[in-house]
Protein backbone atom coordinates (compact mmCIF):
# COMPACT_ATOMS: atom_id res chain seq x y z
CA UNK A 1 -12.40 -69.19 3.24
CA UNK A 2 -11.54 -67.38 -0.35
CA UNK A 3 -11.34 -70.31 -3.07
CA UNK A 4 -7.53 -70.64 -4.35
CA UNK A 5 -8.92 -70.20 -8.17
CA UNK A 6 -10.62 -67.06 -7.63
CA UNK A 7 -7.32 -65.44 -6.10
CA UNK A 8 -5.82 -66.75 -8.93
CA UNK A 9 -8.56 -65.06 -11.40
CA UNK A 10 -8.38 -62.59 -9.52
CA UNK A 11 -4.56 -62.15 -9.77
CA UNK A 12 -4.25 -62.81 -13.38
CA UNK A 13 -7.20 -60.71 -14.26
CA UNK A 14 -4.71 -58.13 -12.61
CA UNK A 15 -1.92 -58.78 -14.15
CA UNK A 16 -3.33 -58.90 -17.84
CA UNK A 17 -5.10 -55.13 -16.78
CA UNK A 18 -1.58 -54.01 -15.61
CA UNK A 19 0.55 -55.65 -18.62
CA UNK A 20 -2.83 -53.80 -20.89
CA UNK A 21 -2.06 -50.59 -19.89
CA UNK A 22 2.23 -50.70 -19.59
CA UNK A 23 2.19 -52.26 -23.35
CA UNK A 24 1.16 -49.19 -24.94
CA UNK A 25 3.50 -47.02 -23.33
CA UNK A 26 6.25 -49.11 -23.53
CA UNK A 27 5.45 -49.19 -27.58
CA UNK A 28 5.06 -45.81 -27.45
CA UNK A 29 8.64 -45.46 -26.05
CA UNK A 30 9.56 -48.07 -28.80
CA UNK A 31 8.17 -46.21 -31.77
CA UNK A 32 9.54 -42.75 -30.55
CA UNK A 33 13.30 -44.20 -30.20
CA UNK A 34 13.20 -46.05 -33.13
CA UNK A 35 12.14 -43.86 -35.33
CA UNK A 36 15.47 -41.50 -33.91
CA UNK A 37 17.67 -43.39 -33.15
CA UNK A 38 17.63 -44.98 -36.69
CA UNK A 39 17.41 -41.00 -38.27
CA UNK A 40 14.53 -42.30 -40.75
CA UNK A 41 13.57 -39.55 -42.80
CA UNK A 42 10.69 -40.70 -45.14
CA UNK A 43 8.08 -38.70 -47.20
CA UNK A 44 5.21 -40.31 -48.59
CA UNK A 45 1.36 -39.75 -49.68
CA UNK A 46 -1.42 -41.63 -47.79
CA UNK A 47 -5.38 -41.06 -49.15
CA UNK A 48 -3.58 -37.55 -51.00
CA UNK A 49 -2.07 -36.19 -47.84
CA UNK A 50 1.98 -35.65 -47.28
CA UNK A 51 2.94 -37.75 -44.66
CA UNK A 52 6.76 -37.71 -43.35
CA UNK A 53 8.35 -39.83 -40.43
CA UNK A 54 11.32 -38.67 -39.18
CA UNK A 55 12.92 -37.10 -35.74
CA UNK A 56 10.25 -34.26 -36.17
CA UNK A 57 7.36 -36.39 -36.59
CA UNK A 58 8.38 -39.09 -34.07
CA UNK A 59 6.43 -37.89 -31.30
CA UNK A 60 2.92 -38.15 -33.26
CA UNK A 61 3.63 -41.65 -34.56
CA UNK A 62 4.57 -42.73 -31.10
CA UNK A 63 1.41 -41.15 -29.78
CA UNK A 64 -1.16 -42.43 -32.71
CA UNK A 65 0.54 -46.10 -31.59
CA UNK A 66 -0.03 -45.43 -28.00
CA UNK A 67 -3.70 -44.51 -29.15
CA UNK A 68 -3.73 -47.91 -31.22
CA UNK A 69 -3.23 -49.99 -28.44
CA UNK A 70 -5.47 -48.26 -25.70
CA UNK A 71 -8.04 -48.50 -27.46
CA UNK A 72 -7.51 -51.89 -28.50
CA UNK A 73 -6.98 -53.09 -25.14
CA UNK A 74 -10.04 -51.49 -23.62
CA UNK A 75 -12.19 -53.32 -27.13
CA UNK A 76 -10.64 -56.43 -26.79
CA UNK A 77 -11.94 -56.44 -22.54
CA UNK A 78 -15.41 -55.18 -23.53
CA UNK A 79 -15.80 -58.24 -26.54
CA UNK A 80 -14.45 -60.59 -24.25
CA UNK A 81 -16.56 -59.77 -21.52
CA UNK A 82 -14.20 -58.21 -19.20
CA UNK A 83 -14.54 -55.36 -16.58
CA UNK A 84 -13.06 -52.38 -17.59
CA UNK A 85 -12.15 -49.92 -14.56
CA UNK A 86 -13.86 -46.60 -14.63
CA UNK A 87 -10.34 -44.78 -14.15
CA UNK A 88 -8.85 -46.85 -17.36
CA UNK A 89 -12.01 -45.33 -19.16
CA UNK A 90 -10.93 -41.80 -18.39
CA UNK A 91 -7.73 -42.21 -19.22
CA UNK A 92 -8.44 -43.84 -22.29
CA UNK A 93 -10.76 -40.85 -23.17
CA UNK A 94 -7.80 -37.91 -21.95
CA UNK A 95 -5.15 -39.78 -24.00
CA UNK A 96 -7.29 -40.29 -27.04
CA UNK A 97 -8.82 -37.08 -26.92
CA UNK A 98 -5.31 -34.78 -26.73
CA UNK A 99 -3.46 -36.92 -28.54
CA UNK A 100 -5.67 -36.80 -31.85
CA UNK A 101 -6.21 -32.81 -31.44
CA UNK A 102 -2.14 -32.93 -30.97
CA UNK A 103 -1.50 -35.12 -34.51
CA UNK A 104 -4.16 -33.48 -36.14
CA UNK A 105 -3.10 -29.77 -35.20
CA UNK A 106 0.64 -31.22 -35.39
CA UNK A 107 0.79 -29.52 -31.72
CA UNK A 108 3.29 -30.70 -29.29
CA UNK A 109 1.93 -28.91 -26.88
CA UNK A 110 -1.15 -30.85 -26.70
CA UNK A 111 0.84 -34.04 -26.45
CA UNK A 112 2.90 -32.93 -23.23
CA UNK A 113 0.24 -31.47 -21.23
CA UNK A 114 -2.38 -35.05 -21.69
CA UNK A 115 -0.86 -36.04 -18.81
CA UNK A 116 -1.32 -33.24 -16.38
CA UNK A 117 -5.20 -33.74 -17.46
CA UNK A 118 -5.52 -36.92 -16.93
CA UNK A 119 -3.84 -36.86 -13.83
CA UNK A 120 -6.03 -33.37 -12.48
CA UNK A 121 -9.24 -34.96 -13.55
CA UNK A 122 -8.49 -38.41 -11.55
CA UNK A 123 -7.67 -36.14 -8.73
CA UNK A 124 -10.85 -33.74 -9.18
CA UNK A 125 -12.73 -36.97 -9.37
CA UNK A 126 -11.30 -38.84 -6.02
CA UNK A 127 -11.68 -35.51 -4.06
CA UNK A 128 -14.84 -34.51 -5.86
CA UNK A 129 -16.58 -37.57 -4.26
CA UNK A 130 -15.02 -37.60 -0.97
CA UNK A 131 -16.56 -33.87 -0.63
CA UNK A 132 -19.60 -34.96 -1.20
CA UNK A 133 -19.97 -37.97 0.48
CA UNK A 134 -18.85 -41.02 -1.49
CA UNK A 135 -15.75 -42.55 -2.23
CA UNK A 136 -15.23 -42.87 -5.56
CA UNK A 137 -12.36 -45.09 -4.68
CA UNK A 138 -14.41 -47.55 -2.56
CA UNK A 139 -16.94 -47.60 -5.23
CA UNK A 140 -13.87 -48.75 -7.70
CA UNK A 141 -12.30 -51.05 -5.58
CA UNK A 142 -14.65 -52.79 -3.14
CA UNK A 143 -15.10 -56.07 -4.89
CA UNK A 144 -11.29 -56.43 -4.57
CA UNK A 145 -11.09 -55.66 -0.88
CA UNK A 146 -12.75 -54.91 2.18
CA UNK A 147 -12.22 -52.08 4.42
CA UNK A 148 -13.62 -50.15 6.69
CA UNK A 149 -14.80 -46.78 5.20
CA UNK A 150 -11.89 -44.53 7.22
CA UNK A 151 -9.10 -46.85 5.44
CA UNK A 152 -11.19 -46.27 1.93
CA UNK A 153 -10.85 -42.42 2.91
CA UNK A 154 -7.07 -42.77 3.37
CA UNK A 155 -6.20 -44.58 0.70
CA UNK A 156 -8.48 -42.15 -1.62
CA UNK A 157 -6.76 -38.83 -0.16
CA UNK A 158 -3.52 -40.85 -0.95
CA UNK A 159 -3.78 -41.85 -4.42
CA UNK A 160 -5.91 -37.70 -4.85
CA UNK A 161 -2.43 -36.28 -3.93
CA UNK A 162 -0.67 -38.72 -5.95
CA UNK A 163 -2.25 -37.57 -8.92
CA UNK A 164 -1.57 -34.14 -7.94
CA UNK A 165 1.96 -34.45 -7.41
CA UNK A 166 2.47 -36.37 -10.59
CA UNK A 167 0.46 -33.34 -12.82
CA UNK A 168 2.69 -31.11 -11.12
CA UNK A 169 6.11 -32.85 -11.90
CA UNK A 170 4.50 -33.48 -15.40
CA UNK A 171 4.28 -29.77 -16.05
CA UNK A 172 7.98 -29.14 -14.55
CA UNK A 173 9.43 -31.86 -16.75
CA UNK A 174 8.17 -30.89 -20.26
CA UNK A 175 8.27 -27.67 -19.50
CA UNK A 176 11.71 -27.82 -18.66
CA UNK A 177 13.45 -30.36 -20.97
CA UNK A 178 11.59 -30.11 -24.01
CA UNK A 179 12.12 -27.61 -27.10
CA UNK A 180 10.10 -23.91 -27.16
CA UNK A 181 6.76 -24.17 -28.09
CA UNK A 182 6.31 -22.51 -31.96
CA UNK A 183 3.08 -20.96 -30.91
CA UNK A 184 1.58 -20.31 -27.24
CA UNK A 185 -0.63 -23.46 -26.43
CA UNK A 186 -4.04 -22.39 -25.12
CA UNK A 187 -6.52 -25.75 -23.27
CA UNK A 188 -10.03 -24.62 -22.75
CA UNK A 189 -9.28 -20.67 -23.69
CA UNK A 190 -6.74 -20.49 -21.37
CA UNK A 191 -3.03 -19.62 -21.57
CA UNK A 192 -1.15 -22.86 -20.60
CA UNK A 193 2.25 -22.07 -21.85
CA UNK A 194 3.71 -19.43 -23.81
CA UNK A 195 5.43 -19.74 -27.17
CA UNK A 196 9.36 -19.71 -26.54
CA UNK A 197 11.50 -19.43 -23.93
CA UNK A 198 10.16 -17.64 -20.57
CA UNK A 199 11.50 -17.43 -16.68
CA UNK A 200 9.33 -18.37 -14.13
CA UNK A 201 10.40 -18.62 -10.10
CA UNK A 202 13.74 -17.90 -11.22
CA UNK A 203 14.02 -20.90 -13.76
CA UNK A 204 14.27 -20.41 -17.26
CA UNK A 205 12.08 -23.25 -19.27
CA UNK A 206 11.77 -24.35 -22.76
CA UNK A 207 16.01 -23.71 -23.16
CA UNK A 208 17.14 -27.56 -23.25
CA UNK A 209 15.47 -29.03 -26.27
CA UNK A 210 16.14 -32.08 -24.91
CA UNK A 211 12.55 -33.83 -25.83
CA UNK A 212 13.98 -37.51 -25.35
CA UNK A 213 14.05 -36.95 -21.13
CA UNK A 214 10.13 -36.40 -21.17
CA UNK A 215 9.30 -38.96 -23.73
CA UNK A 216 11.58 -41.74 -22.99
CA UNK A 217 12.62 -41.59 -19.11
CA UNK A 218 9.93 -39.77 -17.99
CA UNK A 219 7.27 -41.90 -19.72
CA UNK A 220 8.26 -44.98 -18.22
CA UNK A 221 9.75 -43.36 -14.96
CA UNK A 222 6.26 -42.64 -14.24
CA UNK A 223 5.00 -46.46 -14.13
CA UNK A 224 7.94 -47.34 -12.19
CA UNK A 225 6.81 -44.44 -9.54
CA UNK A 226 3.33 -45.77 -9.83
CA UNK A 227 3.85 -49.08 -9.00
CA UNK A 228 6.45 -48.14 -6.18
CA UNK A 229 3.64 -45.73 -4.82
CA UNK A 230 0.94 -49.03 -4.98
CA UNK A 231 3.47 -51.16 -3.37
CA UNK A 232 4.02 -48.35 -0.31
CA UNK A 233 0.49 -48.44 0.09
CA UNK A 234 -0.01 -52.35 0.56
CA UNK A 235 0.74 -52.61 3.85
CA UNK A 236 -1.78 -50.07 5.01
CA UNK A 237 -4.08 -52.05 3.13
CA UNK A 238 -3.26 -55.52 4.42
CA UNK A 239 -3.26 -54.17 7.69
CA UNK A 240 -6.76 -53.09 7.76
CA UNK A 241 -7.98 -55.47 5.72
CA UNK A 242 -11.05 -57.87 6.59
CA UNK A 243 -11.06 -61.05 5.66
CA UNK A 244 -14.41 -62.41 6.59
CA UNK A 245 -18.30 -61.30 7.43
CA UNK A 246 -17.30 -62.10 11.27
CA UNK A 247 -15.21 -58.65 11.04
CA UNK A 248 -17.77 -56.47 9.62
CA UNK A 249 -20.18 -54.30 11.90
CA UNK A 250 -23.96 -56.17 12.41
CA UNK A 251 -25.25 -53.31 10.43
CA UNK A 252 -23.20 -53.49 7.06
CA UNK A 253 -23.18 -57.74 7.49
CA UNK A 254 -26.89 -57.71 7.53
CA UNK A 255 -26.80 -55.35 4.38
CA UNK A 256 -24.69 -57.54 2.53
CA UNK A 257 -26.82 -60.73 3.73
């Protein structure tokens, strides 16, 4: 029979991971709004550098805060001796990564497409290691529950296309909504979008300039369609769940013995 406490460790533990990772991005939203909706427009020096906030620059402050707090989260769950999940690692590393070659090359473009990384990498990883042989997402999650290995492969080739689908709306959105690129924006030597406005399957993107739709809505649109997508996956989960050693094969309970 599970103890009561360690559900409730267990739950909390999930809770503070979840509230880690939505805090950033909801500050991010924060910073980005403010900083229009108030039209600040200020110029200052920092260390000999120009540095200006205002409704041109809100997108890197918003990003360096998002940055801020990722990292700190991930730091303060390392010193404190908490498990940080491989995933949340990767992310961390993506958003970091893009977003400081974005501020640093004051590049938009960089900014928008972190995303559709992060999201093709955690797919490429999930179907990487169901082709050859191990479930990544097993591996991740098999401390938390325990099912047999064809539910693991379901719920893997699940979350795979997820990830997929959510690069690929991603790409539509910014694409679509936010202002022309200046210059073409090129991610490992390769053409990822053109500079300006161009047609492609009959729709014409980077015509709305309306940047606020992919950093506002669709930033935290896409933790409400994450959790909605985890919650249409619990019952699968419960349902094949096993609660005790009594439902395992003799082979894998004599393993875990």
């Amino acid at each position: 029979m599970t103890d009561k406490k360690d559900d409730l460790g267990t739950a909390a533990n999930k809770a503070n991971q979840i509230w880690g990772e939505l805090l950033p991005v909801m500050a991010f939203v924060a910073i980005y709004n403010l900083i229009r909706l108030l039209d600040i427009d200020i110029e200052t020096t920092i260390g000999g550098m120009g540095v200006a906030i205002n409704s041109d620059t809100a997108l890197y402050w918003a990003t360096g805060v998002l940055i801020i707090l990722t990292v700190g989260f991930i730091a303060r769950r390392l010193l404190t001796g908490g498990r940080v999940p491989l995933f949340t690692l990767m992310s961390a590393g993506i958003v970091g990564s893009f977003g400081i070659i974005g501020i640093v090359l004051q590049d938009k473009g960089f900014i928008y497409a972190k995303p559709t990384i992060q999201q093709l990498i955690l797919a490429a990883f999930i179907f990487g290691s169901l082709a050859s042989g191990t479930n990544i997402w097993k591996v991740m999650f098999k401390t938390v529950f325990d099912l047999p290995d064809h539910a693991w492969t379901q719920l893997a080739i699940r979350w795979g296309g997820y990830f997929v689908f959510m690069a690929a709306a991603n790409e539509f959105i910014w694409r679509y909504f936010v202002p022309p690129l200046e210059q073409p924006l090129y991610i490992a030597g390769l053409l990822w979008a053109p500079a300006g406005e161009y047609d492609f399957l009959g729709i014409t993107f980077g015509a709305r300039s309306f940047e606020d739709a992919w950093a506002t809505w669709w930033k935290l649109g896409t933790w409400v369609i994450t959790l909605a997508f985890g919650a249409a996956n619990v019952p699968y989960t419960m349902k094949h769940l096993r609660n005790s050693d009594d439902d395992k094969p003799e082979a894998e309970r004599e393993a875990s013995a």
